[in-house]
ModelCIF file with pLDDT and N, C-alpha, C, O atoms, coordinates in Angstrom:
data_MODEL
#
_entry.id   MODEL 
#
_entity.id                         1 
_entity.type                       polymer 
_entity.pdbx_number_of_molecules   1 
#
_entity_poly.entity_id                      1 
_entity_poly.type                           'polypeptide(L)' 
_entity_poly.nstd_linkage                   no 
_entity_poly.nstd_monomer                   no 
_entity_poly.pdbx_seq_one_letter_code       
;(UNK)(UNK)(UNK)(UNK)(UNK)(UNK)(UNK)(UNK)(UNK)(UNK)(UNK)(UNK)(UNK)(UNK)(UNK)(UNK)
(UNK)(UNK)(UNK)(UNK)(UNK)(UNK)(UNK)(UNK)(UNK)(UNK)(UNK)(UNK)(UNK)(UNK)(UNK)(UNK)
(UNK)(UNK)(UNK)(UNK)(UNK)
;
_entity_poly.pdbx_seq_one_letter_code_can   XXXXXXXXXXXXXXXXXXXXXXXXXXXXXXXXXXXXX 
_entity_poly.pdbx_strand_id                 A 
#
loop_
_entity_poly_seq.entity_id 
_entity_poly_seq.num 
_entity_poly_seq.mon_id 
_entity_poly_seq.hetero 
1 1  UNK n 
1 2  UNK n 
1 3  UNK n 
1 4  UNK n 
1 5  UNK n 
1 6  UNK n 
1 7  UNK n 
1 8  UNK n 
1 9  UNK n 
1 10 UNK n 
1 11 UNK n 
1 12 UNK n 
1 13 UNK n 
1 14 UNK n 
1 15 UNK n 
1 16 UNK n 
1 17 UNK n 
1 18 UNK n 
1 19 UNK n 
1 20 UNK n 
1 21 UNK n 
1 22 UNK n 
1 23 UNK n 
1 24 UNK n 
1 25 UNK n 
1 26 UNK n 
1 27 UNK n 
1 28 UNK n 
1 29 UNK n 
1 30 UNK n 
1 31 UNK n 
1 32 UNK n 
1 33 UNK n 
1 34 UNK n 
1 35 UNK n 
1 36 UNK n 
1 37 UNK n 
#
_struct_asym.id          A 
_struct_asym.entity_id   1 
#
loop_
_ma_qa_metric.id 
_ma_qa_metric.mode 
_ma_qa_metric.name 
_ma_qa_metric.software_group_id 
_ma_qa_metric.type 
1 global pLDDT . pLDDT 
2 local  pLDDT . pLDDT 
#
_ma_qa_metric_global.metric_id      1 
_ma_qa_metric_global.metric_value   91.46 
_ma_qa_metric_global.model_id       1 
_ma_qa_metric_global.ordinal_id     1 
#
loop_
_ma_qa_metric_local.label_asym_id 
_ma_qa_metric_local.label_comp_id 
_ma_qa_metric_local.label_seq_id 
_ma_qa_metric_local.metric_id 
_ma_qa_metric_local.metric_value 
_ma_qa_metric_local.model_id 
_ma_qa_metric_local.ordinal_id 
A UNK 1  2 52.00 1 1  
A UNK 2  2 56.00 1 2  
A UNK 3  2 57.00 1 3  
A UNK 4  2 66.00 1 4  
A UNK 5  2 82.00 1 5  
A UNK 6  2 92.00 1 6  
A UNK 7  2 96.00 1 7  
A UNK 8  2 94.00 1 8  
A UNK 9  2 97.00 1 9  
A UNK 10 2 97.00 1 10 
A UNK 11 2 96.00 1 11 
A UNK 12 2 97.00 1 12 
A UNK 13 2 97.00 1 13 
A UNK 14 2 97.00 1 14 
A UNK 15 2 97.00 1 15 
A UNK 16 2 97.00 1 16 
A UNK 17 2 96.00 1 17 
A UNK 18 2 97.00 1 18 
A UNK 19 2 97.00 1 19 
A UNK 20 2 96.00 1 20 
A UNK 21 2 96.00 1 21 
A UNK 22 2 96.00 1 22 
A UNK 23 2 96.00 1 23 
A UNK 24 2 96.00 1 24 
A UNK 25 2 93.00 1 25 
A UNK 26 2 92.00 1 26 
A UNK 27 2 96.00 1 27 
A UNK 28 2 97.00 1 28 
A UNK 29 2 97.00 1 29 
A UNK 30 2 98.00 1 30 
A UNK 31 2 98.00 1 31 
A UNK 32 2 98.00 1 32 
A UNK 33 2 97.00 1 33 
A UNK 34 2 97.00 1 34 
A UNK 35 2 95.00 1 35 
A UNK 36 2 94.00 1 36 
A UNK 37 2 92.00 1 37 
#
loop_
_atom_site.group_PDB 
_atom_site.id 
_atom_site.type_symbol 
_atom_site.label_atom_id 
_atom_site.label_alt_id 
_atom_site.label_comp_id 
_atom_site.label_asym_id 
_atom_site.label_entity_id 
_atom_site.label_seq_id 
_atom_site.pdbx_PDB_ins_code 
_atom_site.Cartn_x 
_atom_site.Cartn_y 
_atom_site.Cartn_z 
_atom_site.occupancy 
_atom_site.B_iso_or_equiv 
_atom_site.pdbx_formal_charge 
_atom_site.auth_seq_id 
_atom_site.auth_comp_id 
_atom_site.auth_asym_id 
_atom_site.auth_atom_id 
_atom_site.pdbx_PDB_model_num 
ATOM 1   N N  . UNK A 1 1  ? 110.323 -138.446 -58.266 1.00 52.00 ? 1  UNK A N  1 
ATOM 2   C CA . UNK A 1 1  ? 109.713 -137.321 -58.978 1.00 52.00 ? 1  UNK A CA 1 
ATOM 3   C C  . UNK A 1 1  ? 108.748 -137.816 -60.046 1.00 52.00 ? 1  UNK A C  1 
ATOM 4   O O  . UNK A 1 1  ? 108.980 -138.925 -60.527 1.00 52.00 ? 1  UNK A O  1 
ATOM 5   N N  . UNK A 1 2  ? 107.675 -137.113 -60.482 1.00 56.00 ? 2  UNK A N  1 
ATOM 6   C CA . UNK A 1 2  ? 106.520 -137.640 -61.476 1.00 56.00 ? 2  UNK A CA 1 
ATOM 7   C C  . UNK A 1 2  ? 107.495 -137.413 -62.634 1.00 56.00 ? 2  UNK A C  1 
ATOM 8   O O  . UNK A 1 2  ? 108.547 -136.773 -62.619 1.00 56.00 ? 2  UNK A O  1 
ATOM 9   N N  . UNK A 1 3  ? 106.957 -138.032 -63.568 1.00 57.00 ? 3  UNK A N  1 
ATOM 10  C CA . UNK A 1 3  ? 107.139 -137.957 -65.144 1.00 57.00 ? 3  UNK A CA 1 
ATOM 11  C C  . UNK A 1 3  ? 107.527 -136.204 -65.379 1.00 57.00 ? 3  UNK A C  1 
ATOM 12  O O  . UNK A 1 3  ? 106.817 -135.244 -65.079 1.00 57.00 ? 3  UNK A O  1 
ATOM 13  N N  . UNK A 1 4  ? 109.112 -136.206 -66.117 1.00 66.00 ? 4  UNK A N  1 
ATOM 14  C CA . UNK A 1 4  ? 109.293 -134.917 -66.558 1.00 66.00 ? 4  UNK A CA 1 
ATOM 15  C C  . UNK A 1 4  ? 108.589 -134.177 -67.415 1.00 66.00 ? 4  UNK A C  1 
ATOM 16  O O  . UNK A 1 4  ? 108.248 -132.994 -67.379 1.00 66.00 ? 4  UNK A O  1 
ATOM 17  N N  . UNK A 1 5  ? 108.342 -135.408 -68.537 1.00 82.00 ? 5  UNK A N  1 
ATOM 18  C CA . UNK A 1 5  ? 107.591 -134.812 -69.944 1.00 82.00 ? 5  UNK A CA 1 
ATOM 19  C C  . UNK A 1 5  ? 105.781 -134.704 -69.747 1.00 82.00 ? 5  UNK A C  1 
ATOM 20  O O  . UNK A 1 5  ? 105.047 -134.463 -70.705 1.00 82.00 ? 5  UNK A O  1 
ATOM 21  N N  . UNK A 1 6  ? 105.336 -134.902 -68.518 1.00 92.00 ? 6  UNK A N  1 
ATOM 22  C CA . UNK A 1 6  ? 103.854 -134.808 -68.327 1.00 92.00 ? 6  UNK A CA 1 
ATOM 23  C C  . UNK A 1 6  ? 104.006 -133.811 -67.368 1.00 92.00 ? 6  UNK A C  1 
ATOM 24  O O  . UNK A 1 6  ? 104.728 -133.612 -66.391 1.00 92.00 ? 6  UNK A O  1 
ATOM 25  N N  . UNK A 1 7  ? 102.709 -133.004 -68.206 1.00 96.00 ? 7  UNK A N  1 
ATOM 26  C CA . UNK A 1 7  ? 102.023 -131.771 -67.489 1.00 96.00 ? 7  UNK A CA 1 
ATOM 27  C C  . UNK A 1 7  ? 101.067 -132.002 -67.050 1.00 96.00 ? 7  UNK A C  1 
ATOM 28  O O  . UNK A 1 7  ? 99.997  -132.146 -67.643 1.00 96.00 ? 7  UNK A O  1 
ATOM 29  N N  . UNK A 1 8  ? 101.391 -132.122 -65.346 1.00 94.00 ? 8  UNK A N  1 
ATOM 30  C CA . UNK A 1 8  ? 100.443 -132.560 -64.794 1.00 94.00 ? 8  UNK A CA 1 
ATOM 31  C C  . UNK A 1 8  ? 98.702  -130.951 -64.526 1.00 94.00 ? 8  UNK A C  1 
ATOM 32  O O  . UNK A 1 8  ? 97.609  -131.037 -63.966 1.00 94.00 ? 8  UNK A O  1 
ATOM 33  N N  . UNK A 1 9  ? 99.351  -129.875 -65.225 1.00 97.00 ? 9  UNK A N  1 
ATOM 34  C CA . UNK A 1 9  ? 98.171  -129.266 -65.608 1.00 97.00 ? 9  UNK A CA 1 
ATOM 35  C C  . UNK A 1 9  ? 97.110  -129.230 -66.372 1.00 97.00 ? 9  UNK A C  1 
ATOM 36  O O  . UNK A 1 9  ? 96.218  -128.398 -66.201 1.00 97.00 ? 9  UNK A O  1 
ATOM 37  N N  . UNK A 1 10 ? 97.087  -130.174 -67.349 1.00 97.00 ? 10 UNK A N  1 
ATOM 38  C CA . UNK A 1 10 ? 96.929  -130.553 -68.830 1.00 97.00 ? 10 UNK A CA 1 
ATOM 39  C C  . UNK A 1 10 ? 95.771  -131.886 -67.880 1.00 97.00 ? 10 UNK A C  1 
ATOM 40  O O  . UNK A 1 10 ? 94.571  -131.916 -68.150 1.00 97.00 ? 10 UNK A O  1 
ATOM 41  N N  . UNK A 1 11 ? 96.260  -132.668 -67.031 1.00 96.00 ? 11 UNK A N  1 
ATOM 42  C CA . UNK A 1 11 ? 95.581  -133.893 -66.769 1.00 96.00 ? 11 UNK A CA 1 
ATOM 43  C C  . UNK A 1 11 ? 94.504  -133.360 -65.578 1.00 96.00 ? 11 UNK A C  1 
ATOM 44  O O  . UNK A 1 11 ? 94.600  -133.365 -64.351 1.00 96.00 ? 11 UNK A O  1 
ATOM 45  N N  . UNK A 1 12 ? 93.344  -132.858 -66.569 1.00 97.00 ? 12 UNK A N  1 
ATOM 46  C CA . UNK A 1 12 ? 92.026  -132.907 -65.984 1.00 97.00 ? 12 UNK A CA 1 
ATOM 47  C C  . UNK A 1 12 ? 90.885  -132.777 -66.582 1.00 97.00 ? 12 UNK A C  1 
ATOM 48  O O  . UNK A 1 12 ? 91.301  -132.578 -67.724 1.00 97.00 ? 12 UNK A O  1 
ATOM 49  N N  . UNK A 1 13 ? 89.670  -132.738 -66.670 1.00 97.00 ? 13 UNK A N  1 
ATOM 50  C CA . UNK A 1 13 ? 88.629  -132.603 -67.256 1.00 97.00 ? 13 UNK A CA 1 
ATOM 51  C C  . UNK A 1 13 ? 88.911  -130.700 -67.174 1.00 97.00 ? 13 UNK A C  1 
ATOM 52  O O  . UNK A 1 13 ? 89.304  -129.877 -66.347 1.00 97.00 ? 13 UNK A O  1 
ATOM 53  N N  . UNK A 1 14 ? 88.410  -130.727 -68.625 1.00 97.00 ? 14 UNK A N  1 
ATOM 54  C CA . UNK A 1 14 ? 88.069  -129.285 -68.888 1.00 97.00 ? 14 UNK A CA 1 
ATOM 55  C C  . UNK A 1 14 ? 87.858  -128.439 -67.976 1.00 97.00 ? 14 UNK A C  1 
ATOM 56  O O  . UNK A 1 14 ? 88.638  -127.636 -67.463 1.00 97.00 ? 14 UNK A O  1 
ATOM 57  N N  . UNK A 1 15 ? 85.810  -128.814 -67.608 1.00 97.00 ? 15 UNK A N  1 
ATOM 58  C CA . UNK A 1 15 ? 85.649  -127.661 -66.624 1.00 97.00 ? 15 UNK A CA 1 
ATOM 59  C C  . UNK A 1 15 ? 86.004  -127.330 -65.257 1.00 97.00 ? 15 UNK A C  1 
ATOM 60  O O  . UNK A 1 15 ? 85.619  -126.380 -64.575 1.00 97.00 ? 15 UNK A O  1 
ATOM 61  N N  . UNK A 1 16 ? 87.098  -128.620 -64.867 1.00 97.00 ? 16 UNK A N  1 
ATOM 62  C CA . UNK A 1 16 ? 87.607  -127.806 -63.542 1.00 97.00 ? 16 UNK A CA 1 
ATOM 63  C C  . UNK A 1 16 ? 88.656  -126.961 -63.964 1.00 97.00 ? 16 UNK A C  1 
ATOM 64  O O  . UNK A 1 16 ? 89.469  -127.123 -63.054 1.00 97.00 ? 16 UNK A O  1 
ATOM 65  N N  . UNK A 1 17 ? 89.215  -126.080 -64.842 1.00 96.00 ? 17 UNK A N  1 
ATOM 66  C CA . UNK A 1 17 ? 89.782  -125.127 -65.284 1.00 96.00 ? 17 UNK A CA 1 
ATOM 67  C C  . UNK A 1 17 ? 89.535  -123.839 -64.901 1.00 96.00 ? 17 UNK A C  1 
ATOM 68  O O  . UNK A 1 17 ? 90.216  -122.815 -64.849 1.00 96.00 ? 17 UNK A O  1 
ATOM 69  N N  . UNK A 1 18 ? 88.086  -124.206 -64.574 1.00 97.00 ? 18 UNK A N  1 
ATOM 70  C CA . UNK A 1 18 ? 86.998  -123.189 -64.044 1.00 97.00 ? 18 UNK A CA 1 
ATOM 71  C C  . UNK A 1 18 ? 86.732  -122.706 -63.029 1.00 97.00 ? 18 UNK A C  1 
ATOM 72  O O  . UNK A 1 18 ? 86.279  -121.657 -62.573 1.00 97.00 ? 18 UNK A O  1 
ATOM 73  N N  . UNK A 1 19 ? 87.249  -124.075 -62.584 1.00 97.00 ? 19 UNK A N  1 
ATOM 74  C CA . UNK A 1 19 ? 86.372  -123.749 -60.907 1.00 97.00 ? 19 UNK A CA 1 
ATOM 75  C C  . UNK A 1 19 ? 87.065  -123.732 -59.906 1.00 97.00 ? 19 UNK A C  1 
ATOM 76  O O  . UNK A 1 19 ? 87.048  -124.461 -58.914 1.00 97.00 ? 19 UNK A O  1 
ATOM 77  N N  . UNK A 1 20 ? 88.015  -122.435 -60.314 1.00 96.00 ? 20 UNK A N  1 
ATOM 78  C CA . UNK A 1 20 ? 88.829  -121.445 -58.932 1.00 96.00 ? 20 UNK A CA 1 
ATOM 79  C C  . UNK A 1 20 ? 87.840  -120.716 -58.920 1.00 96.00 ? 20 UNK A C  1 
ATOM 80  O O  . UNK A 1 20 ? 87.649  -120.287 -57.782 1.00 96.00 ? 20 UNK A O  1 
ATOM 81  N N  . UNK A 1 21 ? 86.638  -120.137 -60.114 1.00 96.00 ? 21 UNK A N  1 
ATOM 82  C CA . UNK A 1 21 ? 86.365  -118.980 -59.772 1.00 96.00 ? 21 UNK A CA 1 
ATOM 83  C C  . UNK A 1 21 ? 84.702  -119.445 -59.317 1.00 96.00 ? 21 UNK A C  1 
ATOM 84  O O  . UNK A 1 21 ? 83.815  -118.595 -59.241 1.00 96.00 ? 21 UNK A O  1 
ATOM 85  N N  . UNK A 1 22 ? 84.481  -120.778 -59.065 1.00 96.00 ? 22 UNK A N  1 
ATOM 86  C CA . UNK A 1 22 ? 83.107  -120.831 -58.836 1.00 96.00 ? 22 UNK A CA 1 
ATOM 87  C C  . UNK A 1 22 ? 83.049  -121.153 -56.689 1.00 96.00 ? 22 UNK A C  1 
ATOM 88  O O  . UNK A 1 22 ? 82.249  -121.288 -55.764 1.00 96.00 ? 22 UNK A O  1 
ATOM 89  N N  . UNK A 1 23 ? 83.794  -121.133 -56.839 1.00 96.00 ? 23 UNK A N  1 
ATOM 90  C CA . UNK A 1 23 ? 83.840  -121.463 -55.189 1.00 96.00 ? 23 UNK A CA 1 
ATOM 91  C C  . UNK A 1 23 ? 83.026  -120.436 -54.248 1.00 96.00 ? 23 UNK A C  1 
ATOM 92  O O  . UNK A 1 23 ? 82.676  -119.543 -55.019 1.00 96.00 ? 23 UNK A O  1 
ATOM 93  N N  . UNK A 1 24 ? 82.641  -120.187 -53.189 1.00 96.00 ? 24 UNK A N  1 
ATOM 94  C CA . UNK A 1 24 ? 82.310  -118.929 -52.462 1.00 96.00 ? 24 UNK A CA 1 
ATOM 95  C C  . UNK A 1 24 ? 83.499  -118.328 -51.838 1.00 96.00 ? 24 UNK A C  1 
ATOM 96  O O  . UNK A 1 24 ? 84.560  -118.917 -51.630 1.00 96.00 ? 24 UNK A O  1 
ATOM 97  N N  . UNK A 1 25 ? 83.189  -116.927 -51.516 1.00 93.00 ? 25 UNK A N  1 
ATOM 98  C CA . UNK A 1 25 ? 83.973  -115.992 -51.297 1.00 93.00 ? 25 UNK A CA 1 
ATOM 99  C C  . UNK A 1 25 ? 84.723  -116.788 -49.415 1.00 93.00 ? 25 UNK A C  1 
ATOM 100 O O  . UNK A 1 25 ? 84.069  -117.243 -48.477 1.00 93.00 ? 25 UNK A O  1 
ATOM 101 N N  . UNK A 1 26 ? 86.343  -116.626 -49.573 1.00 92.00 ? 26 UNK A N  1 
ATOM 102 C CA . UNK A 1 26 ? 86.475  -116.919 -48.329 1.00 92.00 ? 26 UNK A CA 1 
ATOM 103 C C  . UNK A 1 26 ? 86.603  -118.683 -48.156 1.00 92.00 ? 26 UNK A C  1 
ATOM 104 O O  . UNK A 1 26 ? 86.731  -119.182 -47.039 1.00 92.00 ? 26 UNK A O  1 
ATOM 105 N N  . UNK A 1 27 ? 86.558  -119.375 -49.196 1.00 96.00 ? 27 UNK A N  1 
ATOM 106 C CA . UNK A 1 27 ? 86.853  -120.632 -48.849 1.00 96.00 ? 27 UNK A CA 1 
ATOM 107 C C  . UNK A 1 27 ? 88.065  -121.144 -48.562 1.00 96.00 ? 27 UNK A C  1 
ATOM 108 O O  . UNK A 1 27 ? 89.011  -120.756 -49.247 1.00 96.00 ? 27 UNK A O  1 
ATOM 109 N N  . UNK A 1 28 ? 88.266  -121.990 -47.635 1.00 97.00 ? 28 UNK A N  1 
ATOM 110 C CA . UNK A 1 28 ? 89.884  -122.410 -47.309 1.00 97.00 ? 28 UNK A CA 1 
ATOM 111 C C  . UNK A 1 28 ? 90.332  -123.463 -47.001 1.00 97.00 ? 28 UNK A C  1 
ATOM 112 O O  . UNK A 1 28 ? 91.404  -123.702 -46.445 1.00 97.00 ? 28 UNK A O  1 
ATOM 113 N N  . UNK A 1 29 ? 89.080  -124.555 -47.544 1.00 97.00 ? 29 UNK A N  1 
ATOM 114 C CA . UNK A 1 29 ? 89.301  -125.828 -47.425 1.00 97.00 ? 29 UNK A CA 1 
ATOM 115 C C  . UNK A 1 29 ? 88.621  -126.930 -48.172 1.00 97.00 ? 29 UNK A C  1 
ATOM 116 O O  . UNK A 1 29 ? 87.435  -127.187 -47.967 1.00 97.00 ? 29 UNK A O  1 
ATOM 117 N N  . UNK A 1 30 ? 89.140  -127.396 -48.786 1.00 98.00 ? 30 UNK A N  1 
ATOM 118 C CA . UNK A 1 30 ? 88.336  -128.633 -49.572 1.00 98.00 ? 30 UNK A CA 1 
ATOM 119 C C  . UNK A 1 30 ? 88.526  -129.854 -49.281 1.00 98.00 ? 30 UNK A C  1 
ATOM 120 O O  . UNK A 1 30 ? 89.680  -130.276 -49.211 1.00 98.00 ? 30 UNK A O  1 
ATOM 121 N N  . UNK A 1 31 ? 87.599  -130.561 -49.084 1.00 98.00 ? 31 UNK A N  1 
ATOM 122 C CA . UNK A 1 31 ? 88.022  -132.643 -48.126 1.00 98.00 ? 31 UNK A CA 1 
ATOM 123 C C  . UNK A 1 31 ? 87.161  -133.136 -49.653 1.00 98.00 ? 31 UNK A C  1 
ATOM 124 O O  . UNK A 1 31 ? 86.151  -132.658 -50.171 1.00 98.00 ? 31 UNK A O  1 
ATOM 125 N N  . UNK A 1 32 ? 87.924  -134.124 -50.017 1.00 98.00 ? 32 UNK A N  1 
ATOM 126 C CA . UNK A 1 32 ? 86.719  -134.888 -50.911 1.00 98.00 ? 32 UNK A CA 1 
ATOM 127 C C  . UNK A 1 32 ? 87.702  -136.380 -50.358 1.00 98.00 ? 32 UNK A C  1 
ATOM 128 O O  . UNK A 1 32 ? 88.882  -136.611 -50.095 1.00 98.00 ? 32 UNK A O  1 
ATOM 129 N N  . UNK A 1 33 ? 86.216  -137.262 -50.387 1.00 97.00 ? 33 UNK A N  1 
ATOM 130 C CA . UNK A 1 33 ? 87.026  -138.801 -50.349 1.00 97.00 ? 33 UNK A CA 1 
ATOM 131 C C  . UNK A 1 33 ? 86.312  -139.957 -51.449 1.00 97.00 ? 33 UNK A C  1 
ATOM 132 O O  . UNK A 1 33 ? 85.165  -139.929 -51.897 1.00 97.00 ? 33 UNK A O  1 
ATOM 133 N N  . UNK A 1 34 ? 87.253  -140.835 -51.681 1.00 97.00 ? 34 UNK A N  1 
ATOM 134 C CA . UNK A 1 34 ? 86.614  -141.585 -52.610 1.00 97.00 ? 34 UNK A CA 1 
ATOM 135 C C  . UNK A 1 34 ? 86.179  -142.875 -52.278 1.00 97.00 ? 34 UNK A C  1 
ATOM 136 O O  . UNK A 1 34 ? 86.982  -143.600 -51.691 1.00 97.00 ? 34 UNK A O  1 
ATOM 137 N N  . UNK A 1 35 ? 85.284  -143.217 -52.490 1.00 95.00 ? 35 UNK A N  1 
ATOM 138 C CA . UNK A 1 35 ? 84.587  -144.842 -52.249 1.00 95.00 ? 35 UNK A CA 1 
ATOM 139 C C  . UNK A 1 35 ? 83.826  -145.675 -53.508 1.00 95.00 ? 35 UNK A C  1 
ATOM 140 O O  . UNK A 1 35 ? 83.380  -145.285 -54.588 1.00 95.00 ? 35 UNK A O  1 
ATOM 141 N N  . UNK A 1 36 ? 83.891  -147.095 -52.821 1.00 94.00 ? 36 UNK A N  1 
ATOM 142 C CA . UNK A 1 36 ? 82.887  -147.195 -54.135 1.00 94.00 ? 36 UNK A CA 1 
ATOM 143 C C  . UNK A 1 36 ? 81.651  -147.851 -53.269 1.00 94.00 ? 36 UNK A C  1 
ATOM 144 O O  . UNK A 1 36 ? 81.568  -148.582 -52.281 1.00 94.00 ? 36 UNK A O  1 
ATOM 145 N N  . UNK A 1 37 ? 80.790  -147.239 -54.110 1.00 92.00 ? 37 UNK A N  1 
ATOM 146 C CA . UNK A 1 37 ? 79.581  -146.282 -52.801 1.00 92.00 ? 37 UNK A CA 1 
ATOM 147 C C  . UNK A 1 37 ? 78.291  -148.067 -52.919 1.00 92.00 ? 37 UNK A C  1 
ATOM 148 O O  . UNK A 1 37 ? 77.249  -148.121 -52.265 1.00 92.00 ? 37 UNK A O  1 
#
């Protein structure tokens, strides 16, 4: 199990706080991958 005493809601940059509501209408999937480019 993660850390009891960390809120893992708390651990993000600000403005994705936001951005449930910036998405388009009807979305139902998000892929992101990471590299070092």
């Amino acid at each position: 199990m993660a850390a009891q005493d960390f809120n893992f809601l708390l651990a993000t940059d600000s403005y994705k706080i936001t951005h449930y509501k910036q998405y388009p209408p009807n979305v139902s999937k998000v892929y992101s991958y990471f590299e070092c480019r």
